[in-house]
Protein backbone atom coordinates (compact mmCIF):
# COMPACT_ATOMS: atom_id res chain seq x y z
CA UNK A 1 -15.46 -3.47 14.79
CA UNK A 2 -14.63 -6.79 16.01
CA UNK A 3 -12.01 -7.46 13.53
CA UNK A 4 -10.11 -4.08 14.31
CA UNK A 5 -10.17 -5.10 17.83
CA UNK A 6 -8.78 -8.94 16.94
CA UNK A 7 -5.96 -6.86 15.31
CA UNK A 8 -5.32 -4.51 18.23
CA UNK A 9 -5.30 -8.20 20.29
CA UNK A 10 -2.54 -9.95 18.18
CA UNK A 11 -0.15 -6.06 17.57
CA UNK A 12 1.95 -6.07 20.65
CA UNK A 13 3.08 -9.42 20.45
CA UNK A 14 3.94 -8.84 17.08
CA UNK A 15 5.07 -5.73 17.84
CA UNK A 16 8.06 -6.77 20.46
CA UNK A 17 8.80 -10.48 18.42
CA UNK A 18 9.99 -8.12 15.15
CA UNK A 19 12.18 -5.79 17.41
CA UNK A 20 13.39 -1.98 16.65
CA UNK A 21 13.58 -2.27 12.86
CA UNK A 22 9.48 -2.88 12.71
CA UNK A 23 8.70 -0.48 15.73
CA UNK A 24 8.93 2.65 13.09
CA UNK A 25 6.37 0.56 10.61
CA UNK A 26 4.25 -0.27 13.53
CA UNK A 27 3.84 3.09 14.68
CA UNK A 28 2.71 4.66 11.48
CA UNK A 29 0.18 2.11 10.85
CA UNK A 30 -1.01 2.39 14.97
CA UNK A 31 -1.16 6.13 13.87
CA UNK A 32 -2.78 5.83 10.96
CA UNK A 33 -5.49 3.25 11.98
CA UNK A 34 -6.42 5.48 14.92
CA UNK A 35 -6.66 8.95 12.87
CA UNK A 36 -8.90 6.70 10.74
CA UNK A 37 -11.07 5.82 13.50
CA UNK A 38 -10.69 9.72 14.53
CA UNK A 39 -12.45 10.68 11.19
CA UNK A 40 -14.75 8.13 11.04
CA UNK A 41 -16.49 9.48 14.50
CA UNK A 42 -16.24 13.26 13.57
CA UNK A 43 -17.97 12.05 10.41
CA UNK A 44 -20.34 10.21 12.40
CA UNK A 45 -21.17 13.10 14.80
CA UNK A 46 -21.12 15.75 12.61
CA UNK A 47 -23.49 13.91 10.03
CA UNK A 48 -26.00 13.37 13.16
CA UNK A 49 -25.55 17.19 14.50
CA UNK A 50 -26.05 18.65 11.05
């Protein structure tokens, strides 16, 4: 957990140094990392609800 948040920390200012052609990259990974997380908690509920 505490390197995913490092990661979040250091994103935005690579995120505005790289400019417009990275934004597109950037934003499927953002995505992707957060429907990861998504899953992870419906997995984690679901497993303690069952």
């Amino acid at each position: 957990m505490k390197q995913l948040v490092e990661r979040e920390a250091m994103f935005p200012g690579g995120f505005f140094c790289c400019g417009h052609r990275f934004s597109a990259l950037a934003l499927v990974v953002t995505l992707e990392s957060f429907l990861s997380i998504l899953f992870k908690l419906y997995q984690f509920v679901s497993r303690h609800l069952a």
